[in-house]
Protein backbone atom coordinates (compact mmCIF):
# COMPACT_ATOMS: atom_id res chain seq x y z
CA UNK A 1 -14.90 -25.52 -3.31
CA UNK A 2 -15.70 -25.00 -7.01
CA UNK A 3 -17.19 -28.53 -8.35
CA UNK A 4 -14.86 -28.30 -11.76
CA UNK A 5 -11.68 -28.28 -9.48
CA UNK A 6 -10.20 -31.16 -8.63
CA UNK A 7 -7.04 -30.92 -6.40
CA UNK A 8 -4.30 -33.24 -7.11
CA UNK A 9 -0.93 -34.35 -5.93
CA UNK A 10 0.57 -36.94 -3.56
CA UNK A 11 2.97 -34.97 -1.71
CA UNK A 12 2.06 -31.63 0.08
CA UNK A 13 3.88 -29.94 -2.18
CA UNK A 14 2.49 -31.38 -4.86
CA UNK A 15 -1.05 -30.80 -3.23
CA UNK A 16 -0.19 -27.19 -1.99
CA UNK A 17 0.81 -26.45 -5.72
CA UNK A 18 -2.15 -27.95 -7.07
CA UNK A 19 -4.34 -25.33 -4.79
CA UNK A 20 -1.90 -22.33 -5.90
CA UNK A 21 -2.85 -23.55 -9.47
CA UNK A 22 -6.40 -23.30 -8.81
CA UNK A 23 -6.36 -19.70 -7.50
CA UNK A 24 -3.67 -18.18 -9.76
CA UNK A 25 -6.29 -19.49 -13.25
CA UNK A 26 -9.40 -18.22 -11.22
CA UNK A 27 -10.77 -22.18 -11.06
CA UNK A 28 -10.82 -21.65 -7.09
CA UNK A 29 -12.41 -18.10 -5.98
CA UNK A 30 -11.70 -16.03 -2.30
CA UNK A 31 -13.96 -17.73 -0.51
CA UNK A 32 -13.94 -20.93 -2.03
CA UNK A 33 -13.42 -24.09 0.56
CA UNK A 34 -11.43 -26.65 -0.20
CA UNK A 35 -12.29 -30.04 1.37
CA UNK A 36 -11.80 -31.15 4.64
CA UNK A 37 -8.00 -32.96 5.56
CA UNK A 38 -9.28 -36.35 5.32
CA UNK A 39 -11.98 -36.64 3.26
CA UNK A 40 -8.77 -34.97 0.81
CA UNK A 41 -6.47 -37.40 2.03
CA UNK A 42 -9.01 -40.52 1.22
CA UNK A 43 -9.30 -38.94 -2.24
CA UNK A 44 -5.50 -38.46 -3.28
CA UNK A 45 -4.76 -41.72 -1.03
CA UNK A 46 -2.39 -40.15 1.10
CA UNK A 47 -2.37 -39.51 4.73
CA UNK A 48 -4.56 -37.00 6.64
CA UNK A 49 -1.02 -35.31 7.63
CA UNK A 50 0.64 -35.04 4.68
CA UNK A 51 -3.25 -32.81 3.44
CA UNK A 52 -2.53 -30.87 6.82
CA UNK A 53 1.30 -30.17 5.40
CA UNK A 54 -0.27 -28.59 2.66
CA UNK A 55 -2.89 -26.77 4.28
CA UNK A 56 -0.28 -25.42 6.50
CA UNK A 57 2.06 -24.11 3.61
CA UNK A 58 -0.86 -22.44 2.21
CA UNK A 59 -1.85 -20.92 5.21
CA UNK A 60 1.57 -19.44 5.58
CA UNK A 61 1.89 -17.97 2.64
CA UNK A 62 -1.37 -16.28 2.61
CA UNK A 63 -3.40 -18.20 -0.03
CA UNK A 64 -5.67 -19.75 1.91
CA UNK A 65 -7.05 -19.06 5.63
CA UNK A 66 -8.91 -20.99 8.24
CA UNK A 67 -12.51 -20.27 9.61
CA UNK A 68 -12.74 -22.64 12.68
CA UNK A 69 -15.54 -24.91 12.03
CA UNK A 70 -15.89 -22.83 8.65
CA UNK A 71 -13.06 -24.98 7.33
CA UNK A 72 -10.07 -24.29 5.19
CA UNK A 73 -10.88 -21.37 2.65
CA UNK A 74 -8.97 -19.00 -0.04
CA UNK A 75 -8.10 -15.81 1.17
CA UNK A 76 -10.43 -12.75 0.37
CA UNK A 77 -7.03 -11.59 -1.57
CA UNK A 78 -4.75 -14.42 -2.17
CA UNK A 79 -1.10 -13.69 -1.88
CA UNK A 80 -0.78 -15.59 -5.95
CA UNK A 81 -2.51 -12.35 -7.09
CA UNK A 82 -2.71 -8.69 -6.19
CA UNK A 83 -6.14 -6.94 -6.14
CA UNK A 84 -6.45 -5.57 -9.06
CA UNK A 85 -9.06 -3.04 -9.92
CA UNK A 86 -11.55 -3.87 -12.52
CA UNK A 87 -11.47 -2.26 -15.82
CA UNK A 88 -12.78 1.65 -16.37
CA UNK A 89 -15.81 0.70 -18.31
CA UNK A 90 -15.71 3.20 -21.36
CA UNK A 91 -17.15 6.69 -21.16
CA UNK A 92 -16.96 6.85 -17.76
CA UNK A 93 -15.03 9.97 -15.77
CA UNK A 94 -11.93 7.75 -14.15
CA UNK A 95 -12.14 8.55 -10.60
CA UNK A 96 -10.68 5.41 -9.07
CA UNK A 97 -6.61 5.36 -10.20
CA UNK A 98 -4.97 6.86 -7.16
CA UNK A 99 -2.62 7.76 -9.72
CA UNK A 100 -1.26 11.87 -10.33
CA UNK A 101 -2.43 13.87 -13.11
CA UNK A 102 0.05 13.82 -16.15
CA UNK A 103 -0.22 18.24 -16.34
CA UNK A 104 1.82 17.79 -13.29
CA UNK A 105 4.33 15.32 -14.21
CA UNK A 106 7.50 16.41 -16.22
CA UNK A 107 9.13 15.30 -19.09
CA UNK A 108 11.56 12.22 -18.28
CA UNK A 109 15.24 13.28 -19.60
CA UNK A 110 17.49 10.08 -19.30
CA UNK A 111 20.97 10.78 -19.74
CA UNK A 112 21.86 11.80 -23.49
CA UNK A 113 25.12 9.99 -23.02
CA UNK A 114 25.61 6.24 -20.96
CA UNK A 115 29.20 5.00 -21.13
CA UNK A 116 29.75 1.36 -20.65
CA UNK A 117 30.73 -0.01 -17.10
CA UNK A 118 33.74 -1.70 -16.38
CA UNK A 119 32.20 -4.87 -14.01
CA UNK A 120 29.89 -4.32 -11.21
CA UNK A 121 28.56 -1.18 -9.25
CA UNK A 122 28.42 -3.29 -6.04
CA UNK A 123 31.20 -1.76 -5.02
CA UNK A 124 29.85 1.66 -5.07
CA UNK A 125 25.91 1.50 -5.56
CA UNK A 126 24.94 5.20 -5.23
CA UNK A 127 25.93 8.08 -6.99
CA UNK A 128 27.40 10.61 -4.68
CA UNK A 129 24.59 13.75 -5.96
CA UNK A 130 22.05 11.73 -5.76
CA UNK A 131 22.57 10.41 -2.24
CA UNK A 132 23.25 14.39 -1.18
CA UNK A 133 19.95 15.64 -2.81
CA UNK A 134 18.19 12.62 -1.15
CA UNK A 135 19.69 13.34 2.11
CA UNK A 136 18.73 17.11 1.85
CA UNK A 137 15.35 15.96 0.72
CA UNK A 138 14.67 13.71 4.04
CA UNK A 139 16.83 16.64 6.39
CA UNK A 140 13.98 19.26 4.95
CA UNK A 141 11.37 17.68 6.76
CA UNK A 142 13.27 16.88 10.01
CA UNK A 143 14.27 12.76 9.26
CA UNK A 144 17.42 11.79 10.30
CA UNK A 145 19.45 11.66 7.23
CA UNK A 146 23.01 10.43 8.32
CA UNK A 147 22.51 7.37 6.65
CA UNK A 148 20.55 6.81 3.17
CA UNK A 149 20.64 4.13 0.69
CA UNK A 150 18.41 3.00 -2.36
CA UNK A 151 15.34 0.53 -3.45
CA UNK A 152 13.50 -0.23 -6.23
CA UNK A 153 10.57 1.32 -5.33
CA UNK A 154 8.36 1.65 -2.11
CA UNK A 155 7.27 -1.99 -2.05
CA UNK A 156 9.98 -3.19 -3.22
CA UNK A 157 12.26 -1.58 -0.29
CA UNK A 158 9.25 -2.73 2.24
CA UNK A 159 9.65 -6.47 1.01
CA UNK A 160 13.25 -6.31 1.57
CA UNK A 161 12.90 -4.91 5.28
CA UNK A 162 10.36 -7.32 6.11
CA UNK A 163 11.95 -10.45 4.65
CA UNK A 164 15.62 -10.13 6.48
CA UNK A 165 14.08 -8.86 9.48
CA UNK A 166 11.07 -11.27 9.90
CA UNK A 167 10.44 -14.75 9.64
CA UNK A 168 7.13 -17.24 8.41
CA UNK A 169 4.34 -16.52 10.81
CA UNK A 170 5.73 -13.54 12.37
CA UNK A 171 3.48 -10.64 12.95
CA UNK A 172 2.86 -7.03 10.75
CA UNK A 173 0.48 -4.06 11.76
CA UNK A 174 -0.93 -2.48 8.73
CA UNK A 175 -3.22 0.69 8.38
CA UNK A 176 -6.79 -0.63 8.40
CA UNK A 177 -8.01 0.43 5.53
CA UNK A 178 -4.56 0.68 3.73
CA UNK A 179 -2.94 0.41 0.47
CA UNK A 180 -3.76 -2.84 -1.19
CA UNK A 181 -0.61 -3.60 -2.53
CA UNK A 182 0.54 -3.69 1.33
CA UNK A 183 -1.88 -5.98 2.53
CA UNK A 184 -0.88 -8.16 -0.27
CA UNK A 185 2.45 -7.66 0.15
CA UNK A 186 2.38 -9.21 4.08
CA UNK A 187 0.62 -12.18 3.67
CA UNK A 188 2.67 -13.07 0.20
CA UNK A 189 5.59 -13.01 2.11
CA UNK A 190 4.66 -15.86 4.51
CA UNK A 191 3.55 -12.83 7.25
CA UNK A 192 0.84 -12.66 9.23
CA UNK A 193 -1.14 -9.13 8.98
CA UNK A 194 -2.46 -7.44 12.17
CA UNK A 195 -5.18 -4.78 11.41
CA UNK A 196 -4.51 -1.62 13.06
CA UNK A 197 -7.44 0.99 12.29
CA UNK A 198 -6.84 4.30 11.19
CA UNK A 199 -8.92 7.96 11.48
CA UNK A 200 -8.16 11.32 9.86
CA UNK A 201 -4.66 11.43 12.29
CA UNK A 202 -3.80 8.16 11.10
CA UNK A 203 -2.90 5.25 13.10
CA UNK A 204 -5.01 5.11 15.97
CA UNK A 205 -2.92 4.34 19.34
CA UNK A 206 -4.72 2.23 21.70
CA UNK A 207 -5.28 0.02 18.48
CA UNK A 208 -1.92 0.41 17.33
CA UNK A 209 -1.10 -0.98 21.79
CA UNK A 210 -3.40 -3.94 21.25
CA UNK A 211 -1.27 -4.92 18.01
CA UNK A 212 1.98 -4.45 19.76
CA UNK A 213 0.51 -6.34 22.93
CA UNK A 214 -0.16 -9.35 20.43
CA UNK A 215 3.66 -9.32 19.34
CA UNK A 216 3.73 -7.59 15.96
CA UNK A 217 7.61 -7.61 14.76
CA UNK A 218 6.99 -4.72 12.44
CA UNK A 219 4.70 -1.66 11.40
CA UNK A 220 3.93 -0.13 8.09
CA UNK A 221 2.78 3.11 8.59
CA UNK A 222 1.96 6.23 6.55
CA UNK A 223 2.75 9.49 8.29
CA UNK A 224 0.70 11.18 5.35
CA UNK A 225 -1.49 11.03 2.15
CA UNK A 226 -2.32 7.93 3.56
CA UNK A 227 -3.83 5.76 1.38
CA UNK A 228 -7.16 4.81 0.98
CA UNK A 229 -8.35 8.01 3.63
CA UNK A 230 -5.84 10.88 3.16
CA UNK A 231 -4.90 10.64 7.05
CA UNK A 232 -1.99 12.38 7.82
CA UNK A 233 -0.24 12.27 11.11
CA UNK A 234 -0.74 15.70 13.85
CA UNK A 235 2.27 16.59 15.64
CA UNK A 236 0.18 15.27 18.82
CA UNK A 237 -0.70 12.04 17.02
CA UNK A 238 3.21 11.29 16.14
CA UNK A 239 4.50 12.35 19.31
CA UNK A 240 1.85 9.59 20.61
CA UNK A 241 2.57 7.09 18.72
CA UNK A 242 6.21 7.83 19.21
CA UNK A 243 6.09 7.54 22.58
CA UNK A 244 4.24 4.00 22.20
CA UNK A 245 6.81 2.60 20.23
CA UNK A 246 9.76 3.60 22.56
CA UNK A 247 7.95 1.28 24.63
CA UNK A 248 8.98 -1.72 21.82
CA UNK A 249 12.38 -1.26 20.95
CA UNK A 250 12.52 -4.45 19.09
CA UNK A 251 9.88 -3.48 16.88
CA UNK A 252 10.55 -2.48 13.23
CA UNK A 253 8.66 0.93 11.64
CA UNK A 254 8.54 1.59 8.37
CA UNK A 255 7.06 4.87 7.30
CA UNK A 256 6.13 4.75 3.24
CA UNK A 257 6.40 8.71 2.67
CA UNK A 258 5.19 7.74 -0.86
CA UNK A 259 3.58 11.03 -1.68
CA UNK A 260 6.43 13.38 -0.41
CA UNK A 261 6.40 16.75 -2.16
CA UNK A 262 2.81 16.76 -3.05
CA UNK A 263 0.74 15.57 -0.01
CA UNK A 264 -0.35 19.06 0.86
CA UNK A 265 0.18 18.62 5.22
CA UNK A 266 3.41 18.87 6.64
CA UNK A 267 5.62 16.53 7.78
CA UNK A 268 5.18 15.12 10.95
CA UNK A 269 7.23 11.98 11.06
CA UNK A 270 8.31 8.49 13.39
CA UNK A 271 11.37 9.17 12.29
CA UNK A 272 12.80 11.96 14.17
CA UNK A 273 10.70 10.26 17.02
CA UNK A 274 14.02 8.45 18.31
CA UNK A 275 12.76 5.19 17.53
CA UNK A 276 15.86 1.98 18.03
CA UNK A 277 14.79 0.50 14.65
CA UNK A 278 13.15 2.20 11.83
CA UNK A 279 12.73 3.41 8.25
CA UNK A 280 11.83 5.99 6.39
CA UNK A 281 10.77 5.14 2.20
CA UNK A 282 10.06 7.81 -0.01
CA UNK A 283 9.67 7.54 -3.53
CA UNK A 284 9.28 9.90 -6.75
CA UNK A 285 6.69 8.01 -8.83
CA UNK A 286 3.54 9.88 -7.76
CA UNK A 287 5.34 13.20 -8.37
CA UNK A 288 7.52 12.90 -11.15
CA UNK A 289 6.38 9.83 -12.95
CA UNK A 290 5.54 5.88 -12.48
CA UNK A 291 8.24 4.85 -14.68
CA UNK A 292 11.04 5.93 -12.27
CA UNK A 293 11.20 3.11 -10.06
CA UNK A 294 13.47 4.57 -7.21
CA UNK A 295 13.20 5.16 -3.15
CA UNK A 296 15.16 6.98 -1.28
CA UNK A 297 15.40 5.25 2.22
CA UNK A 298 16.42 6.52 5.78
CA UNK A 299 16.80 4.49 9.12
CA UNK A 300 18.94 3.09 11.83
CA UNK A 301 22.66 1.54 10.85
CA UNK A 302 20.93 -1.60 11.73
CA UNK A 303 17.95 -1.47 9.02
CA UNK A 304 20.40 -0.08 6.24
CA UNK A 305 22.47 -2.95 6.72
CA UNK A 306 20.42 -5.83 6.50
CA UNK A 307 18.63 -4.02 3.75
CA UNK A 308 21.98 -3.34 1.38
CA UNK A 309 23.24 -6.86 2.42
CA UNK A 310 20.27 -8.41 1.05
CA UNK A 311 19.93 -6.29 -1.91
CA UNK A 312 23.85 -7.24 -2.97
CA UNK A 313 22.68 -10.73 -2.95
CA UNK A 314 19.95 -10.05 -5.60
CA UNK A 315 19.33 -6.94 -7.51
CA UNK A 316 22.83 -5.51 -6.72
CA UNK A 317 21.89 -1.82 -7.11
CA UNK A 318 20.01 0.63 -8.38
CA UNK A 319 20.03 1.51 -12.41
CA UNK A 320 23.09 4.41 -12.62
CA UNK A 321 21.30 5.31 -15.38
CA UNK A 322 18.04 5.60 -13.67
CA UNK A 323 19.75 7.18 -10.85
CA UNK A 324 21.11 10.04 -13.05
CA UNK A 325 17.60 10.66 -14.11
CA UNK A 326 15.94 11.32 -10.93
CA UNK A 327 18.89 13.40 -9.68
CA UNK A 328 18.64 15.55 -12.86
CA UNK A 329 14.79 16.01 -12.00
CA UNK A 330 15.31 16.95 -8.07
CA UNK A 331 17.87 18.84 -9.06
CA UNK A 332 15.85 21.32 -11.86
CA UNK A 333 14.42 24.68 -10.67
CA UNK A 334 11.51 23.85 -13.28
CA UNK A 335 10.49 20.52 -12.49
CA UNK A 336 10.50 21.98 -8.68
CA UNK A 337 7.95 24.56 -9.54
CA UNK A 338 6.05 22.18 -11.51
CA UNK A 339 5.48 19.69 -8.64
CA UNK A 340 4.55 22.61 -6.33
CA UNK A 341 1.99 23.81 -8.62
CA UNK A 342 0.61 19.88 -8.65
CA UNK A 343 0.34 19.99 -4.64
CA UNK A 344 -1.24 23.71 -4.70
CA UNK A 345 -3.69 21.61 -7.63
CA UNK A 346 -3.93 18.53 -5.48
CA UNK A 347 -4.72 20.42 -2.39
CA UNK A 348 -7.59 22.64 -4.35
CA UNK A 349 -9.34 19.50 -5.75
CA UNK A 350 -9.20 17.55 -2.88
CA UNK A 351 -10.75 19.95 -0.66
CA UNK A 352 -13.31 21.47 -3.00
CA UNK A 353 -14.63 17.58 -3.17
CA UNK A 354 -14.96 17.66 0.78
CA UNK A 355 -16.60 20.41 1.28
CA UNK A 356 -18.73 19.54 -1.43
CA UNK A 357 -19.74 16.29 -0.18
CA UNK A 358 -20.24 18.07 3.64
CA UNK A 359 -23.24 20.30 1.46
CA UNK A 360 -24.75 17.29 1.33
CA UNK A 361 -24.19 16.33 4.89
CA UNK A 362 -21.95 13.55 3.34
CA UNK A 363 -18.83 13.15 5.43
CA UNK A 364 -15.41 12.33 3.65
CA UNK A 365 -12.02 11.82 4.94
CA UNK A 366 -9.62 13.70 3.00
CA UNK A 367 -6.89 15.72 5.08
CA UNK A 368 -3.66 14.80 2.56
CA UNK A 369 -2.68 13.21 -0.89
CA UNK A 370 -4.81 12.44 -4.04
CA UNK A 371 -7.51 10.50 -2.44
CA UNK A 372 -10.99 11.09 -0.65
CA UNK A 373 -13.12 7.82 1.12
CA UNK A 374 -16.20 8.37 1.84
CA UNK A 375 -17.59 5.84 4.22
CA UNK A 376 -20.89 3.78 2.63
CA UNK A 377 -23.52 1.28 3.73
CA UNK A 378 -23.37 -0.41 0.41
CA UNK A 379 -20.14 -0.51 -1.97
CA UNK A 380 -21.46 -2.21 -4.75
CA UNK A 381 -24.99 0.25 -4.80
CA UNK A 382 -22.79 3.56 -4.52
CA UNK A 383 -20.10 2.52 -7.24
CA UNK A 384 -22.91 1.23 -10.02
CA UNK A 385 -25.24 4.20 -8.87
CA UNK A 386 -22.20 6.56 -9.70
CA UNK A 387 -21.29 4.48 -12.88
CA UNK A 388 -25.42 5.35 -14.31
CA UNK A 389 -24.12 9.15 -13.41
CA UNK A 390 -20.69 9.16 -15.69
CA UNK A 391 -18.50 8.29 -12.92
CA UNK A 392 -16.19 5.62 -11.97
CA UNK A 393 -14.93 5.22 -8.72
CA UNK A 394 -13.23 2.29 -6.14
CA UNK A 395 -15.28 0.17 -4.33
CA UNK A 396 -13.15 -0.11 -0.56
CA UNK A 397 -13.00 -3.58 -0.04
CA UNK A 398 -9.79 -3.62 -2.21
CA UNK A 399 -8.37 -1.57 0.72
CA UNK A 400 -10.23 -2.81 3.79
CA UNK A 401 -9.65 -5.74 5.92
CA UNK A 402 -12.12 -4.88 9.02
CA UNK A 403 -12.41 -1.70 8.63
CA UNK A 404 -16.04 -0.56 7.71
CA UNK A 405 -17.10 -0.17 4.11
CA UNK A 406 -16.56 2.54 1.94
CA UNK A 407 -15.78 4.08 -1.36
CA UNK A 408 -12.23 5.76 -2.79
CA UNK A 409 -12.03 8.44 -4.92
CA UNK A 410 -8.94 10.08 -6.63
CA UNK A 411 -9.40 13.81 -6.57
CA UNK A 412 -6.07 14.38 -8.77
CA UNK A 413 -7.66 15.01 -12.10
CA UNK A 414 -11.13 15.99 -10.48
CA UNK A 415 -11.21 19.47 -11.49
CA UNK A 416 -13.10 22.19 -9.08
CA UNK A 417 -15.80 23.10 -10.85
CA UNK A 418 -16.87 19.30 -11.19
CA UNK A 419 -16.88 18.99 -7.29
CA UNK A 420 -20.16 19.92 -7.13
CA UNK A 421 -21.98 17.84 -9.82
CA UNK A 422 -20.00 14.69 -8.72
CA UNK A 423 -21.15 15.60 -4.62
CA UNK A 424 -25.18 16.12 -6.14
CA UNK A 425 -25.14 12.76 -8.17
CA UNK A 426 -23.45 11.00 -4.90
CA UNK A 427 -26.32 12.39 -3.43
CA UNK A 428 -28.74 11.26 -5.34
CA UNK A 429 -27.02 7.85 -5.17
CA UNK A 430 -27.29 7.64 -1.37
CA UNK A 431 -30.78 8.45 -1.56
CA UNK A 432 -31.56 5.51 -4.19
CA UNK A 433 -29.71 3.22 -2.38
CA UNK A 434 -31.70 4.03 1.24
CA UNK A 435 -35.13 4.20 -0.92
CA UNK A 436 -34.39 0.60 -2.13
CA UNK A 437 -32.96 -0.88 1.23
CA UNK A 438 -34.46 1.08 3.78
CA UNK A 439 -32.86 2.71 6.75
């Protein structure tokens, strides 16, 4: 434990808040033990189990995790703060955003005119053309579209599935590695994560068996543009998987389609697997701008439900006025050819980055989205050996849990004709980095 910290409290609340504290101001690090139950206890002159109590709480919630005889430690990513990505230093080419380029992005036209409500929109959430372009949208690529409703937002819609379907403790497989905010996401909401590794086809099944073996109540999955490695699911590898989870009805999936419309692979989804319980999320940020914070969501009756019964209780719905926005973008001929001519972009960049790397006898996963990972020995030595080159790119222990290391880069505003300087100075890199530590 960090010397300057002193825990304090005489209930386990109390004690469990003082820990949160800690982590949330930075005073207590991932990785940082806190003290052992009763020598605690003798400090705060409270009982042994009312430390445990707060241990336990911790634990739950994802702040903290325990090592065996390694003691009580913060998590590597404590649920009181996402991983954020440290800051671009200056001058440096920003290769590590995951984000879209802005050429590709169109101008956001809100409506020119809002008229005031009369009450509540509880009664009738959706507006009936957007719910018909999202329901063509999902019916293009073969998901079941009887049934849609409306989030928030990816992780906003996964929170909401998760937290009426699951309780504390209850088991999640994840893509390992996997989008951050995910494996955040899990443990913040009291969940425990299961690590399910992932290759250029995505999830890999007999890993995938061993998680549902262990009892795993849910999946999050990405059938595409998986993030960190660009996996993207083969018809063989869905029809797999499928077949897998037909085996655990009970099971929730939830596919985050998050990159729908400018992955560059096509579509080869759970859901049209004839799964019992399931969801489809797919959201509009990536290819028509972060600031629209709206999913369109598929699934069973079942799923739908408890999702719109839990969003009444809080949120309500989804902005109208928002809602008019996005279905004026899906439905204009010239933002459509502008997001095709980002994927036809996307799909250039990303591969002339692979093949670049593969000169070099590099190998990179990069089969979908905006992202390449190249597996590394060292992180740290390939990012800072990049940074002395003019680049900037992500380190992969933001996105790993036991998955080996690695490094992400976002290919998105990596233009062609750069490919090949960035895959020489990576190069170089890997050849500093084995003259300095051998092997």
């Amino acid at each position: 434990m960090a010397t300057q910290y002193a825990i304090t409290g005489t209930t386990a609340k109390g004690i469990a808040a003082s820990v949160e504290r800690g982590v949330a101001e930075g005073e207590l690090a991932p990785g940082d033990a806190l003290p052992p139950v009763r020598r605690l206890a003798d400090e705060l002159g409270v009982s042994p189990g009312t430390v445990a109590t707060a241990y336990k709480e911790l634990r739950q919630r994802g702040l903290v995790v325990t090592r065996g005889r390694g003691g009580t430690v913060v998590a590597e990513a404590p649920s009181v703060a996402s991983r954020r990505p440290p800051r671009v230093p200056p001058g440096l080419v920003d290769l590590a955003t995951g984000l879209p380029d802005p050429a590709f992005l169109p101008v956001l036209r809100p409506p020119a005119e809002v008229r005031p409500a009369f009450g509540s929109h509880r009664a009738a959430p959706r507006l009936t053309a957007l719910e018909e372009l999202t329901r063509a949208w999902f019916a293009r690529d073969g998901v079941p579209a009887e049934r849609v409703t409306f989030a928030h937002g990816a992780l906003d819609c996964i929170a909401r599935l998760l937290s009426v379907e699951l309780r504390p403790g209850d088991a999640v497989a994840v893509e390992d590695p996997g989008f951050h905010h995910v494996l955040d996401l899990v443990p913040a909401l009291g969940l425990r994560t299961v690590p399910v590794s992932v290759d250029r086809e995505g999830m890999v099944p007999e890993a995938l068996r061993t998680a549902l073996r262990a009892g795993v109540r849910a999946v999050v999955v990405t059938p595409r543009a998986q993030c960190p490695t660009g996996a993207s699911f083969s018809p063989a590898r869905r029809d797999e998987l499928g077949a897998l989870l037909r085996e655990y009805p009970e099971v929730l999936v939830v596919e985050d389609d998050y990159t729908a419309e400018i992955e560059g692979a096509p579509a080869s989804t759970l859901a049209a697997a004839g799964l019992e319980r399931w969801a489809q999320v797919r959201t509009v940020s990536k290819r028509l701008g972060v600031d629209l914070r709206w999913a369109g969501v598929a699934g069973d009756p079942v799923t739908l439900a408890r999702h719109d019964g839990r969003m009444v209780m809080t949120s309500g719905w989804v902005s109208h006025i928002l809602q008019e926005t996005v279905a004026g973008l899906l439905s204009d001929p010239a933002v459509t050819r502008l997001v095709a001519a980002g994927e036809a972009a996307y799909t250039e960049r990303r591969r002339a980055l692979t093949g670049a790397l593969g000169s070099y006898g590099i190998r990179a996963l990069g089969e979908s989205g905006l992202n390449v990972w190249v597996p590394v020995r060292d992180e740290s030595a390939v990012v800072n050996g990049l940074r002395t080159h003019g680049w900037w790119v992500a380190a992969g222990a933001r996105f790993r849990i036991a998955a080996p290391t690695a490094v992400r880069i976002t290919t998105a505003t990596l233009r062609p004709d750069q490919a090949g300087r960035l895959a020489a100075d990576f190069a170089a890199v890997l050849g500093d980095v084995q003259a300095t530590y051998g092997g």
